[in-house]
PDB file of N, CA and C in Angstrom:
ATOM      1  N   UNK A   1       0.823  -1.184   0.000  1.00  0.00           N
ATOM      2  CA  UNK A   1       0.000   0.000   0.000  1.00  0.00           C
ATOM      3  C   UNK A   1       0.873   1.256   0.000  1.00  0.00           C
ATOM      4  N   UNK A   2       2.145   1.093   0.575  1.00  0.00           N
ATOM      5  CA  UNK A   2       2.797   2.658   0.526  1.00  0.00           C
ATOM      6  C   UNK A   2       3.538   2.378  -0.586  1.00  0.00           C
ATOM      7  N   UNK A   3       3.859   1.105  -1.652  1.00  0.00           N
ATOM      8  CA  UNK A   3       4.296   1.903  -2.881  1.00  0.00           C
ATOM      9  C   UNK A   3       3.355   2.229  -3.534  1.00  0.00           C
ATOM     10  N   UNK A   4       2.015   1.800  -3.365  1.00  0.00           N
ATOM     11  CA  UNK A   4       1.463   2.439  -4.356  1.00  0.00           C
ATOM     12  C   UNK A   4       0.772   3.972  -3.791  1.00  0.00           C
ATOM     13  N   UNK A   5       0.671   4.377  -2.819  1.00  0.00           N
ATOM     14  CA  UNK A   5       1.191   5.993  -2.329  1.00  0.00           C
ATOM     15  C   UNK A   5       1.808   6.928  -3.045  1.00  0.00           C
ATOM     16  N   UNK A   6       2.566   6.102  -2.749  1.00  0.00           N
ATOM     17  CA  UNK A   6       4.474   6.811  -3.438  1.00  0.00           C
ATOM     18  C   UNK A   6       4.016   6.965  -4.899  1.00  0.00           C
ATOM     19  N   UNK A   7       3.748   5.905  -5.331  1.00  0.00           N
ATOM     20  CA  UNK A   7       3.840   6.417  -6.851  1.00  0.00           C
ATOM     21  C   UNK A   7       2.689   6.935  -7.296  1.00  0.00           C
ATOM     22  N   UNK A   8       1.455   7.228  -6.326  1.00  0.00           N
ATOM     23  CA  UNK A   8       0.046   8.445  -6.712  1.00  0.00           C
ATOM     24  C   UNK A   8       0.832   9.410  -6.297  1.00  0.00           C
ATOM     25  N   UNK A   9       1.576   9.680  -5.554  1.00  0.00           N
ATOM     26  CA  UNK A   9       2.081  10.815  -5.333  1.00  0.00           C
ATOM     27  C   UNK A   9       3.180  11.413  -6.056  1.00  0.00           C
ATOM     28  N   UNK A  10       4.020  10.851  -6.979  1.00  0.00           N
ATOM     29  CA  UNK A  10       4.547  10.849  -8.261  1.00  0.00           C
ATOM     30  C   UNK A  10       3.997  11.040  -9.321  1.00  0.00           C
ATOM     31  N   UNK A  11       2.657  10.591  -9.920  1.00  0.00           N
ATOM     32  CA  UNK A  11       2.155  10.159 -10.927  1.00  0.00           C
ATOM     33  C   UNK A  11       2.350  11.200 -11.878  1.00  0.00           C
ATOM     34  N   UNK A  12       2.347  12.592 -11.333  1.00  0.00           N
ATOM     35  CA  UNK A  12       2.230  13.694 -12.401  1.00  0.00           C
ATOM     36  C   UNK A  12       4.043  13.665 -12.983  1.00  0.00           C
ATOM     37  N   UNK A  13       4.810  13.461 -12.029  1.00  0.00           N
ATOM     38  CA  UNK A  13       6.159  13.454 -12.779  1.00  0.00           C
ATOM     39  C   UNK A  13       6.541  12.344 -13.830  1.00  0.00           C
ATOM     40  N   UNK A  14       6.059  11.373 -13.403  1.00  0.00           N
ATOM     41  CA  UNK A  14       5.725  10.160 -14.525  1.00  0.00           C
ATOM     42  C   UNK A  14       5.174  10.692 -15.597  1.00  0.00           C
ATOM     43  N   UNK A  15       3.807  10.808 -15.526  1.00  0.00           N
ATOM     44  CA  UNK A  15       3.069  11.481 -16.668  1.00  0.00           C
ATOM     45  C   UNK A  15       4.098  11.908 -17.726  1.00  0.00           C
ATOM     46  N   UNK A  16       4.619  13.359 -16.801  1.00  0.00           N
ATOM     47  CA  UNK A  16       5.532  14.758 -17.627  1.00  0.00           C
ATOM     48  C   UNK A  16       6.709  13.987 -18.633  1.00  0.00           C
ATOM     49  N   UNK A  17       7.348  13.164 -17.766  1.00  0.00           N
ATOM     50  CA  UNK A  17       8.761  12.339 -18.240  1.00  0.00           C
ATOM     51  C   UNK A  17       8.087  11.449 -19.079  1.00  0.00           C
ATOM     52  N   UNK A  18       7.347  10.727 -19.221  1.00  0.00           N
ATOM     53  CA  UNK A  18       7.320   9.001 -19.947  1.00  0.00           C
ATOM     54  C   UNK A  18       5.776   8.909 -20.295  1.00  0.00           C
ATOM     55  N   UNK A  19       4.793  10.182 -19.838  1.00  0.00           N
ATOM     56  CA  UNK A  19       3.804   9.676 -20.673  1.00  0.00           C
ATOM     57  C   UNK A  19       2.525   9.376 -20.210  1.00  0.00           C
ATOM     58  N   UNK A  20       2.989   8.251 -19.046  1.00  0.00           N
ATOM     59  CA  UNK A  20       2.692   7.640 -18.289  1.00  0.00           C
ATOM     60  C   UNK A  20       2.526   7.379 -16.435  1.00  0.00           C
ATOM     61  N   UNK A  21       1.794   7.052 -16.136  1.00  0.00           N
ATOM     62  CA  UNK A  21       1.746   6.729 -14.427  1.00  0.00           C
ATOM     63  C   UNK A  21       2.083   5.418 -13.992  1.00  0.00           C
ATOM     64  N   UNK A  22       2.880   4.498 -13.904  1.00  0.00           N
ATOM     65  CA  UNK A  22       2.810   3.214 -13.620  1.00  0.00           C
ATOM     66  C   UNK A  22       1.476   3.284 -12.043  1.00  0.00           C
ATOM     67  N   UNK A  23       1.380   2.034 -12.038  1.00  0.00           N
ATOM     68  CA  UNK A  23       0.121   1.527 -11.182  1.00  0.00           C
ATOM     69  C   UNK A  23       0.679   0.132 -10.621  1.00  0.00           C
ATOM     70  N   UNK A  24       0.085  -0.217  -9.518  1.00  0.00           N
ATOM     71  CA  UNK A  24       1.239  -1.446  -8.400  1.00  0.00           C
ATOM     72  C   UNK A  24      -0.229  -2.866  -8.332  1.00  0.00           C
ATOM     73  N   UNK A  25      -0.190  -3.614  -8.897  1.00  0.00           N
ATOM     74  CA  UNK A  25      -0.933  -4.588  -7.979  1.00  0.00           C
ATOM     75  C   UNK A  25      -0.372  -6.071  -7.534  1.00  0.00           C
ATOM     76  N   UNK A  26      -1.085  -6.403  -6.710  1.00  0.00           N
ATOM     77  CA  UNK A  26      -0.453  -8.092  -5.843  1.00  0.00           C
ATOM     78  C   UNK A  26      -1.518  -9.002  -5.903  1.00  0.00           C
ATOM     79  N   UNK A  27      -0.271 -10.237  -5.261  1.00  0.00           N
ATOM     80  CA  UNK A  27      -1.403 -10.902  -4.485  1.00  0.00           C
ATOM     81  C   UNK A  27      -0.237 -11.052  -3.224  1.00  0.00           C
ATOM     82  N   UNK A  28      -1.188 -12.188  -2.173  1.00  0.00           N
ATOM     83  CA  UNK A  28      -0.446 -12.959  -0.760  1.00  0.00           C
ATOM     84  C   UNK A  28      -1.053 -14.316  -1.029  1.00  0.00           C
ATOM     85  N   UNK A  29      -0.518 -14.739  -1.181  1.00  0.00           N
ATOM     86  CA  UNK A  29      -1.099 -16.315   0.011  1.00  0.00           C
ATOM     87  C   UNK A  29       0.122 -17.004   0.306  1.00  0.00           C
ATOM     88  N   UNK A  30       0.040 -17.854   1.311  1.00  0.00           N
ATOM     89  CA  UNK A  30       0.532 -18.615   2.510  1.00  0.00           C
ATOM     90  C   UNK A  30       0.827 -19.879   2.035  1.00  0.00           C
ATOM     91  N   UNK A  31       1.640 -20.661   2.410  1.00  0.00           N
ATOM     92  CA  UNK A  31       2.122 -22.218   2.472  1.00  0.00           C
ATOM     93  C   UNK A  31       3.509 -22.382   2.271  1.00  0.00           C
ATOM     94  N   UNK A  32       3.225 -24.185   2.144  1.00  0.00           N
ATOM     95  CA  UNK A  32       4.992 -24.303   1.850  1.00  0.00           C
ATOM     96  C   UNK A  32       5.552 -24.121   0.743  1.00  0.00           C
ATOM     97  N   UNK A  33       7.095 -23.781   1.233  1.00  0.00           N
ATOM     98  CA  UNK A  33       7.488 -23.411  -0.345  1.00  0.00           C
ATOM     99  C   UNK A  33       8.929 -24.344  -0.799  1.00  0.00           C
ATOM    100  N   UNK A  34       8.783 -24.858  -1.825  1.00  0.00           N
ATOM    101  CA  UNK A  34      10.440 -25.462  -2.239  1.00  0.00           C
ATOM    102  C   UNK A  34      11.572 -24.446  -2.955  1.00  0.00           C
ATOM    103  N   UNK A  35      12.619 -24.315  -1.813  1.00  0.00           N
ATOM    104  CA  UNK A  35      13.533 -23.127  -1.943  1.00  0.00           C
ATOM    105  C   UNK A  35      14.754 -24.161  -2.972  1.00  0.00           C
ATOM    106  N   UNK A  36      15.348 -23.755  -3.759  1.00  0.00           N
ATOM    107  CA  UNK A  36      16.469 -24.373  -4.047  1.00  0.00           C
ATOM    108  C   UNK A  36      17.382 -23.653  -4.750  1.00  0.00           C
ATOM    109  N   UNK A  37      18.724 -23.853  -5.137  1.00  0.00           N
ATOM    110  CA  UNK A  37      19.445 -22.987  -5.727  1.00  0.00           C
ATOM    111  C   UNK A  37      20.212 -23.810  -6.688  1.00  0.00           C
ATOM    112  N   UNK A  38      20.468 -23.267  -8.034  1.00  0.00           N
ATOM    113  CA  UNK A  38      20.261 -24.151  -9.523  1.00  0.00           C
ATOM    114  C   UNK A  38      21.877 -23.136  -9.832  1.00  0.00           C
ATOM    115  N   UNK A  39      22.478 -23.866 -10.821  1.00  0.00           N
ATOM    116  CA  UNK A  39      23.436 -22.749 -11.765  1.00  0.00           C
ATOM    117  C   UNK A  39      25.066 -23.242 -10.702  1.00  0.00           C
ATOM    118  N   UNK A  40      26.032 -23.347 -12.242  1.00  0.00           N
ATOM    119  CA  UNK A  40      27.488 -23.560 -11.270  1.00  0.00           C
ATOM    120  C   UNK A  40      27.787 -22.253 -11.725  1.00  0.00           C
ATOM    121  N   UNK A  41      27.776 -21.443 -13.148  1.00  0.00           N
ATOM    122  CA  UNK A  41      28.928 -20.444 -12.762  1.00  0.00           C
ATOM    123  C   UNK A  41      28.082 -18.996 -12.147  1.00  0.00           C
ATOM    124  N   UNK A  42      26.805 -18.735 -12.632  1.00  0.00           N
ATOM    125  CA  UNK A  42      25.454 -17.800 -11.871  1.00  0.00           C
ATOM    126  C   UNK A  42      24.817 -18.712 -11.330  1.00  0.00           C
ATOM    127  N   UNK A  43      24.640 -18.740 -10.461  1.00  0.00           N
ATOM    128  CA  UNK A  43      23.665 -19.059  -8.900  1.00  0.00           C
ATOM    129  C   UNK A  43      22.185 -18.365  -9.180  1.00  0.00           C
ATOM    130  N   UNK A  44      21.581 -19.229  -8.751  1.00  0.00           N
ATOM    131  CA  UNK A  44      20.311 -18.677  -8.889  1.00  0.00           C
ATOM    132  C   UNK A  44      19.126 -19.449  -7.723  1.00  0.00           C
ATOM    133  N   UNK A  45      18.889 -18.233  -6.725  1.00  0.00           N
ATOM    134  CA  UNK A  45      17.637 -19.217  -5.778  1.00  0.00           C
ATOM    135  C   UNK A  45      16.689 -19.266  -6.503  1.00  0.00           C
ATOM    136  N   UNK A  46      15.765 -20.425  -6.243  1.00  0.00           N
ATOM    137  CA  UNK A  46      14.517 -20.503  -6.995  1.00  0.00           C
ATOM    138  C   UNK A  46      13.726 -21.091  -5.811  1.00  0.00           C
ATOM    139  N   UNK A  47      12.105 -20.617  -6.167  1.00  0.00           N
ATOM    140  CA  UNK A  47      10.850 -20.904  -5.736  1.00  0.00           C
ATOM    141  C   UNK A  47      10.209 -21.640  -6.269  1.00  0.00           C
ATOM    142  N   UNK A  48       9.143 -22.916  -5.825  1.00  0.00           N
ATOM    143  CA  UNK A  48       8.861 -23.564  -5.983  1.00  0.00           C
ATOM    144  C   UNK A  48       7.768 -24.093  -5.175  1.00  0.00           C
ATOM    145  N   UNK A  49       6.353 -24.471  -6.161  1.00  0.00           N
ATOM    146  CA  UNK A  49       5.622 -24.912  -5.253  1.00  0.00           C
ATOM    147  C   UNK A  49       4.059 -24.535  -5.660  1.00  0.00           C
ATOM    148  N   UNK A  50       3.186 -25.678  -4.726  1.00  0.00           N
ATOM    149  CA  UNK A  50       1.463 -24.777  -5.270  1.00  0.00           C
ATOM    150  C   UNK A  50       1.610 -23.802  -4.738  1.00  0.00           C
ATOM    151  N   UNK A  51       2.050 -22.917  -3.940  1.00  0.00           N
ATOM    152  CA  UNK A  51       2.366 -21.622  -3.358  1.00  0.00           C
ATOM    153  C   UNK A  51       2.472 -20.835  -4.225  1.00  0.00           C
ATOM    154  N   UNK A  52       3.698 -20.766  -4.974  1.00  0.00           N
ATOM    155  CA  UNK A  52       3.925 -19.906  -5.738  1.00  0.00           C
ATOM    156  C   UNK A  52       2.538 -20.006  -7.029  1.00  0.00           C
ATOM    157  N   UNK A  53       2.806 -20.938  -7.795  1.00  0.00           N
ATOM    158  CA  UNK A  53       1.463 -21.168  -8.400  1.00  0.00           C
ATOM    159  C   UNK A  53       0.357 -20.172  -8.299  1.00  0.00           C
ATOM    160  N   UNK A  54      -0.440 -20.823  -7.289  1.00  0.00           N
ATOM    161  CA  UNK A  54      -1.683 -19.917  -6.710  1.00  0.00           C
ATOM    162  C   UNK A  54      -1.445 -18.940  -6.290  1.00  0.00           C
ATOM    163  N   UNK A  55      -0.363 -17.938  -5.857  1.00  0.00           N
ATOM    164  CA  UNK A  55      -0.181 -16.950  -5.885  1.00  0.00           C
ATOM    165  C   UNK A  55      -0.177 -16.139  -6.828  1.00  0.00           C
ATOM    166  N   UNK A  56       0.808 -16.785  -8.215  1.00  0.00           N
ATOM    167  CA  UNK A  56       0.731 -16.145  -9.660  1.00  0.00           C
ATOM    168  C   UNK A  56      -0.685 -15.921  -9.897  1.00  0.00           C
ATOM    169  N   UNK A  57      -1.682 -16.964  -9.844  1.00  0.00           N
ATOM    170  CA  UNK A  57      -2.941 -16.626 -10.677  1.00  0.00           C
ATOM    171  C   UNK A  57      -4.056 -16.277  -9.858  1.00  0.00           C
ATOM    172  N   UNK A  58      -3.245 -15.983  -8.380  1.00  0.00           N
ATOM    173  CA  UNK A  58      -4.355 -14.810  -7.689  1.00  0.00           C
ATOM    174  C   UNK A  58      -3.799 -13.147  -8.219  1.00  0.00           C
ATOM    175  N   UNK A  59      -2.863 -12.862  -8.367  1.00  0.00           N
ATOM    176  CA  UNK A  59      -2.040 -11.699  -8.949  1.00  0.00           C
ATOM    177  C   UNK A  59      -3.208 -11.629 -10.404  1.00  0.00           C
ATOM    178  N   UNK A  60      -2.688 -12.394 -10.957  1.00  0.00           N
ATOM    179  CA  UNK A  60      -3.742 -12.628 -12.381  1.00  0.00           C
ATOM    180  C   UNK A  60      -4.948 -11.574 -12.021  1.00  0.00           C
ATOM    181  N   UNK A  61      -6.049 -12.464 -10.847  1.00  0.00           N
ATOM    182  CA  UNK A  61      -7.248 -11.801 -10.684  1.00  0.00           C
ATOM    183  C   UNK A  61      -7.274 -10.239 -10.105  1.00  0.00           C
ATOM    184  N   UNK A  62      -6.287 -10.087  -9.676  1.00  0.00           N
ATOM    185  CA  UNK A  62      -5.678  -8.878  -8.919  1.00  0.00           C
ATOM    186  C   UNK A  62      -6.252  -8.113 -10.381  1.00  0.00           C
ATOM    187  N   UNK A  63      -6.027  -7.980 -11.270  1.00  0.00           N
ATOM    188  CA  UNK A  63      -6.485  -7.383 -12.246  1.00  0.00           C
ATOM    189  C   UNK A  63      -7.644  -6.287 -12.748  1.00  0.00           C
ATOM    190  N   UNK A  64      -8.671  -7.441 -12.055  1.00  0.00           N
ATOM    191  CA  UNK A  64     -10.070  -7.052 -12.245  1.00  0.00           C
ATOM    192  C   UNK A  64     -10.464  -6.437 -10.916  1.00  0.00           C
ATOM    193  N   UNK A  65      -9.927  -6.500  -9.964  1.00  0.00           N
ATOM    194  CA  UNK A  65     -10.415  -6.298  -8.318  1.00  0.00           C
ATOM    195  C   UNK A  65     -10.052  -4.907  -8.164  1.00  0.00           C
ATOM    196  N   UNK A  66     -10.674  -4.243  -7.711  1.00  0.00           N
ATOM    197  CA  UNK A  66     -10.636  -2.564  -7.356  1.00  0.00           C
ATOM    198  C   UNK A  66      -9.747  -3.266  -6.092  1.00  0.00           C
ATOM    199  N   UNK A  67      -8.736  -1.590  -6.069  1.00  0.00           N
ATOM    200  CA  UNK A  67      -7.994  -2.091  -5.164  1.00  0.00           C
ATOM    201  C   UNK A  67      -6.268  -2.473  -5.939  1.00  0.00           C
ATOM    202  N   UNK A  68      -6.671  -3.223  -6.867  1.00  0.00           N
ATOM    203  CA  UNK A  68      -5.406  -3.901  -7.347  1.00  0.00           C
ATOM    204  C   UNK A  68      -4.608  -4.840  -6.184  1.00  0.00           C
ATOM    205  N   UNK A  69      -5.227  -5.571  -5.086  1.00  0.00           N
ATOM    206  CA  UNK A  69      -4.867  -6.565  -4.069  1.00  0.00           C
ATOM    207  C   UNK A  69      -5.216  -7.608  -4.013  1.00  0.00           C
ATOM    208  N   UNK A  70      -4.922  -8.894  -4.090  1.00  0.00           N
ATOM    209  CA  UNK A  70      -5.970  -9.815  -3.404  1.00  0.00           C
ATOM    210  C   UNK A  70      -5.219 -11.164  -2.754  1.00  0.00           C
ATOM    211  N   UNK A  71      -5.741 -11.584  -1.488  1.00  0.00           N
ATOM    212  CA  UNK A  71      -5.358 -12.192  -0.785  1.00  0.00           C
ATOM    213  C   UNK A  71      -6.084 -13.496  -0.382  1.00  0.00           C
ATOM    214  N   UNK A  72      -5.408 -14.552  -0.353  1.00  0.00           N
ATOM    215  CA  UNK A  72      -6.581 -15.709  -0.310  1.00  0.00           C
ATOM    216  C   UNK A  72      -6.729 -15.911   1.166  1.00  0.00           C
ATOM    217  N   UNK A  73      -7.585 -16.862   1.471  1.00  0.00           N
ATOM    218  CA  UNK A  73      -7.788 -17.048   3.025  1.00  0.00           C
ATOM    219  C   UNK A  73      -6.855 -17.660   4.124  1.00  0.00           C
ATOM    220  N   UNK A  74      -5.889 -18.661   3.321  1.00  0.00           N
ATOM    221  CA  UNK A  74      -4.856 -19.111   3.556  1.00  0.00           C
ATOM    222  C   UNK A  74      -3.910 -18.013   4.077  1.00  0.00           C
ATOM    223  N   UNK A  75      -3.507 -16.815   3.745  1.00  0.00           N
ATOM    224  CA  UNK A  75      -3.213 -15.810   3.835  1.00  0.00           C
ATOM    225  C   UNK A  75      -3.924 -14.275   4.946  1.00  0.00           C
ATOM    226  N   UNK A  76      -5.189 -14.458   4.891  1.00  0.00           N
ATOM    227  CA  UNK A  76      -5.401 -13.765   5.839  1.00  0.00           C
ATOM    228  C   UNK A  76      -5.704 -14.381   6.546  1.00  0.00           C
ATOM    229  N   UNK A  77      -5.584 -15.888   7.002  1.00  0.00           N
ATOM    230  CA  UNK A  77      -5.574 -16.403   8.475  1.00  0.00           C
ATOM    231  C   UNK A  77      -4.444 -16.125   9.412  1.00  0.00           C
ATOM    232  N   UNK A  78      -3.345 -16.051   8.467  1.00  0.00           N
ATOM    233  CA  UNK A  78      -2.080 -15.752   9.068  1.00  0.00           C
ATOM    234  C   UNK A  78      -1.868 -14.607  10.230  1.00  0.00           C
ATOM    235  N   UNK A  79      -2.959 -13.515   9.798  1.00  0.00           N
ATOM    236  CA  UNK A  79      -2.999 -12.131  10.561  1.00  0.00           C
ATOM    237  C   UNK A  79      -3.573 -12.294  12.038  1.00  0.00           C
ATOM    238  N   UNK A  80      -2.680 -12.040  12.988  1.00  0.00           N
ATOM    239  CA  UNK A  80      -3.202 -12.014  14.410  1.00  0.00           C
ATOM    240  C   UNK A  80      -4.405 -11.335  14.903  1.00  0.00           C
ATOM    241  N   UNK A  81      -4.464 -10.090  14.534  1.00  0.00           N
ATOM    242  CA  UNK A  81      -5.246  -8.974  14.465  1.00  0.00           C
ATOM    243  C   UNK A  81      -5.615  -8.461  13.328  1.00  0.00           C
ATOM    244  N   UNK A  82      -6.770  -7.673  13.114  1.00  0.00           N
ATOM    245  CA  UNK A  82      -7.238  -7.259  12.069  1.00  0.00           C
ATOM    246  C   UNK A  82      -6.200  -6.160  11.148  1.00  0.00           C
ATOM    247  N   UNK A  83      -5.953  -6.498   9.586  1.00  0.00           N
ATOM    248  CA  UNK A  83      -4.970  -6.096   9.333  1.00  0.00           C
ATOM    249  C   UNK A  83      -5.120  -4.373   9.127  1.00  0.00           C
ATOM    250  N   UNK A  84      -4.160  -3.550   8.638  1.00  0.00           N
ATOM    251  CA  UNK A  84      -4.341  -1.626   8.911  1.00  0.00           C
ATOM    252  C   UNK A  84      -5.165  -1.526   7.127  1.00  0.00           C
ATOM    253  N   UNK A  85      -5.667  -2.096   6.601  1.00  0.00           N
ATOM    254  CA  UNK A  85      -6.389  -1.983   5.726  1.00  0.00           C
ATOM    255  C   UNK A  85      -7.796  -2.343   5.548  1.00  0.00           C
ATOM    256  N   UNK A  86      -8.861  -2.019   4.523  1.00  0.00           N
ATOM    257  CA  UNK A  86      -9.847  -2.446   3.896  1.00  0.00           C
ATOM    258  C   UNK A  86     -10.159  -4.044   3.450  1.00  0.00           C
ATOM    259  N   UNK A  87     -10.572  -4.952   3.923  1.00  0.00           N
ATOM    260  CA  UNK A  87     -10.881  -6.108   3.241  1.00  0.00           C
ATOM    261  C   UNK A  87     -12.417  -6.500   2.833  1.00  0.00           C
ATOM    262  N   UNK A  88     -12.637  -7.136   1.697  1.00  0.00           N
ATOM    263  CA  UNK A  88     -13.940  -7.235   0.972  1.00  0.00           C
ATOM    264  C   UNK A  88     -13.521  -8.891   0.314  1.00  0.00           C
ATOM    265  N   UNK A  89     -14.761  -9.304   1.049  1.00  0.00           N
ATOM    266  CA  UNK A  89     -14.906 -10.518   0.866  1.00  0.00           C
ATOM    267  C   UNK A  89     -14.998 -10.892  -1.119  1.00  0.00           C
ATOM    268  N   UNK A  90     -13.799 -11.621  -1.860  1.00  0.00           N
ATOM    269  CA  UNK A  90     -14.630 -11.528  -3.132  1.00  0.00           C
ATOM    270  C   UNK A  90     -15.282 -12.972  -3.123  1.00  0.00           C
ATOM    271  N   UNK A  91     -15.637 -14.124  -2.224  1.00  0.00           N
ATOM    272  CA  UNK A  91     -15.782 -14.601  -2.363  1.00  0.00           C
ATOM    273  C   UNK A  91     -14.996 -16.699  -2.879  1.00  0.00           C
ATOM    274  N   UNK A  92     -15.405 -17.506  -3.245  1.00  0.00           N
ATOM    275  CA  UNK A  92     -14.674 -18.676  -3.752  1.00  0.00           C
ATOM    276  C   UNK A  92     -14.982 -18.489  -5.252  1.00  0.00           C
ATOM    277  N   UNK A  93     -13.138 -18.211  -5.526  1.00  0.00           N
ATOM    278  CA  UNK A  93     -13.159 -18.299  -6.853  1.00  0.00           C
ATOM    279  C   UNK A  93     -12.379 -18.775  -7.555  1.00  0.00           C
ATOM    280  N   UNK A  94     -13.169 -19.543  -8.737  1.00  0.00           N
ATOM    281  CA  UNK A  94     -12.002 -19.980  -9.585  1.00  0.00           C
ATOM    282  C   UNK A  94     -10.543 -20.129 -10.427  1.00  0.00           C
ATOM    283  N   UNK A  95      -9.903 -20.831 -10.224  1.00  0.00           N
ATOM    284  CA  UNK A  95      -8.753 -20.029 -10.561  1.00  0.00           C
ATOM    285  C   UNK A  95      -7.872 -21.289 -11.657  1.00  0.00           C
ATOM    286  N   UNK A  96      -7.182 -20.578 -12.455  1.00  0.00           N
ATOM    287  CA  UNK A  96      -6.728 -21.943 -13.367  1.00  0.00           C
ATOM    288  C   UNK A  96      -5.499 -22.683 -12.594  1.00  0.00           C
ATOM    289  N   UNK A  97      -5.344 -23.946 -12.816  1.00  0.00           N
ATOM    290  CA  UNK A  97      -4.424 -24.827 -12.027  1.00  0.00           C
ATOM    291  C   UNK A  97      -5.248 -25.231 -10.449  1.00  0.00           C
ATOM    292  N   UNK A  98      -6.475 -25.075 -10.628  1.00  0.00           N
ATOM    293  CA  UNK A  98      -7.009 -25.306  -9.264  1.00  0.00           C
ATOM    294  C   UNK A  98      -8.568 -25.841  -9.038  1.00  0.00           C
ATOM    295  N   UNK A  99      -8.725 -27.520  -9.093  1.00  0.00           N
ATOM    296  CA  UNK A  99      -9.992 -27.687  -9.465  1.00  0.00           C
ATOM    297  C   UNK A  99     -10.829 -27.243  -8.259  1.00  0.00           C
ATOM    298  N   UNK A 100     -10.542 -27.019  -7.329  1.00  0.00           N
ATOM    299  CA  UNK A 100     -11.445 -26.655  -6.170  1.00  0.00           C
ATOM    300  C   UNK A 100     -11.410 -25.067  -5.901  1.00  0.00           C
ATOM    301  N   UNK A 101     -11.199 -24.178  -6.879  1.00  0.00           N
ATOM    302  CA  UNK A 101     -10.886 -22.674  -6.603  1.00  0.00           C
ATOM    303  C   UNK A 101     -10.206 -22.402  -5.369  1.00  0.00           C
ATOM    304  N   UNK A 102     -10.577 -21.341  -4.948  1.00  0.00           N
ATOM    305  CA  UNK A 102     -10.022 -20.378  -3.804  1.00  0.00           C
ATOM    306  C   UNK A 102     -10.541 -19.348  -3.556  1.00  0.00           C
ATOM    307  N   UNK A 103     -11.126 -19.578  -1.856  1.00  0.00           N
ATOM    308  CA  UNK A 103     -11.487 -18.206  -1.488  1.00  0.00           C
ATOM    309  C   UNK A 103     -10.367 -16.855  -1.296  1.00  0.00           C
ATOM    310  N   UNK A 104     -11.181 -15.519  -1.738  1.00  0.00           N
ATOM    311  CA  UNK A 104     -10.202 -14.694  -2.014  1.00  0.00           C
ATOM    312  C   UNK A 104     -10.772 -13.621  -0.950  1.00  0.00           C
ATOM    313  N   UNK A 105     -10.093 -12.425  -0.959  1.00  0.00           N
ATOM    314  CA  UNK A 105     -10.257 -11.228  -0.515  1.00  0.00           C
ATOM    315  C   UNK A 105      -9.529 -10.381  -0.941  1.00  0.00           C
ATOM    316  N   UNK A 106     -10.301  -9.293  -1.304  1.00  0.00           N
ATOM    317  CA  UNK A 106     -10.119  -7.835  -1.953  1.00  0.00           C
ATOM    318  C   UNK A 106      -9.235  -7.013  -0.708  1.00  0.00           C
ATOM    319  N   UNK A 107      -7.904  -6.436  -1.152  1.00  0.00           N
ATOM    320  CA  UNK A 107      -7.390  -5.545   0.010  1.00  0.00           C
ATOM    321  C   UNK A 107      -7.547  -4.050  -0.676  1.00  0.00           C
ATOM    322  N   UNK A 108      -7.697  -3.224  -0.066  1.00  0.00           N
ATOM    323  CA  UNK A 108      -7.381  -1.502  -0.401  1.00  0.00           C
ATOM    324  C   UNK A 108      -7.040  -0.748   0.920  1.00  0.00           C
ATOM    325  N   UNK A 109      -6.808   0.628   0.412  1.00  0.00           N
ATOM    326  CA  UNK A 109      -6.178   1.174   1.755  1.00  0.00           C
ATOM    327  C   UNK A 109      -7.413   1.788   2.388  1.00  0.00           C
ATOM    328  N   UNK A 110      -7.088   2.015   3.550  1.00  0.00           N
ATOM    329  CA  UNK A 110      -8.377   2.054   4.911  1.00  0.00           C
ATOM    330  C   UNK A 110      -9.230   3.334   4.141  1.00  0.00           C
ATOM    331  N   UNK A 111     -10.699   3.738   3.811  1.00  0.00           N
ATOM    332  CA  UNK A 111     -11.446   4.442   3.954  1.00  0.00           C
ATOM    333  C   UNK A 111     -10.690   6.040   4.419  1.00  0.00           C
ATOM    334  N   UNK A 112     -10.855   7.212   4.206  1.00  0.00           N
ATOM    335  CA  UNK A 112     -10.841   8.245   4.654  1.00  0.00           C
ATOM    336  C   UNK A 112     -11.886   8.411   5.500  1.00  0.00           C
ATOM    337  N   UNK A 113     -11.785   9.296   6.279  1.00  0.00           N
ATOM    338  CA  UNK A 113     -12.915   9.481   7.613  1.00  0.00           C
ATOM    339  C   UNK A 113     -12.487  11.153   7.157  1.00  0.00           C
TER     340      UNK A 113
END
C-alpha cells in the first residue's frame, strides 16, 4: 500500500517524463514453499511450489479487483489482528491450475474518515 502511495504521489512526474503513471498490484497467500538454488557459474535461488502457483494466478485476478490486491484465506488467516487496511470478501473463486478454486479477498487502503 505505501508503494502504491508513493507512486500516486509521483504520478504527475511520470506522466511529464514518460507519458505515463505506472500503477502497483499483488497478491499474498501462505504455504509451503520449495527453496532451491540451480546454476554452477550464476547461482540462482529458486521458488517452488502450489504456493507460488496460486499466488501467480491470484495476482492474475488482482487485475479485475478494485484495489489492485488480493489475498486468499490461507493468507489472511495468518494475521493475528485485524490487518491496517480495507478487506472485501470476493468470495470462492475460480482459478486456473485449481480444481477446487479459492477463497479470495479484496485488500485496499483504509477508507478516509
Amino acid at each position: 500500500m505505501a508503494m502504491r502511495d508513493e507512486l500516486a504521489r509521483k504520478a504527475g512526474q511520470f506522466e511529464r517524463e514518460f507519458g505515463t503513471a505506472p500503477r502497483i498490484r499483488g497478491s499474498l497467500h501462505f504455504g509451503p514453499v520449495i527453496i532451491g538454488e540451480i546454476g554452477d557459474v550464476k547461482r540462482a535461488i529458486v521458488f517452488n511450489g502450489d504456493v507460488m502457483n496460486t499466488a501467480s494466478r491470484l495476482e492474475e485476478l488482482s487485475r479485475g479487483v478494485e484495489g489492485g490486491f488480493v489475498a486468499s484465506k490461507a493468507a489472511m488467516d495468518c494475521f493475528a489482528s485485524a490487518p491496517p487496511f480495507t478487506v472485501s470478501a470476493l468470495g470462492h473463486l475460480p482459478i486456473r491450475g485449481r480444481v477446487d478454486g479459492i477463497v479470495a479477498f479484496g485488500l485496499q487502503p483504509p477508507h478516509e474518515t
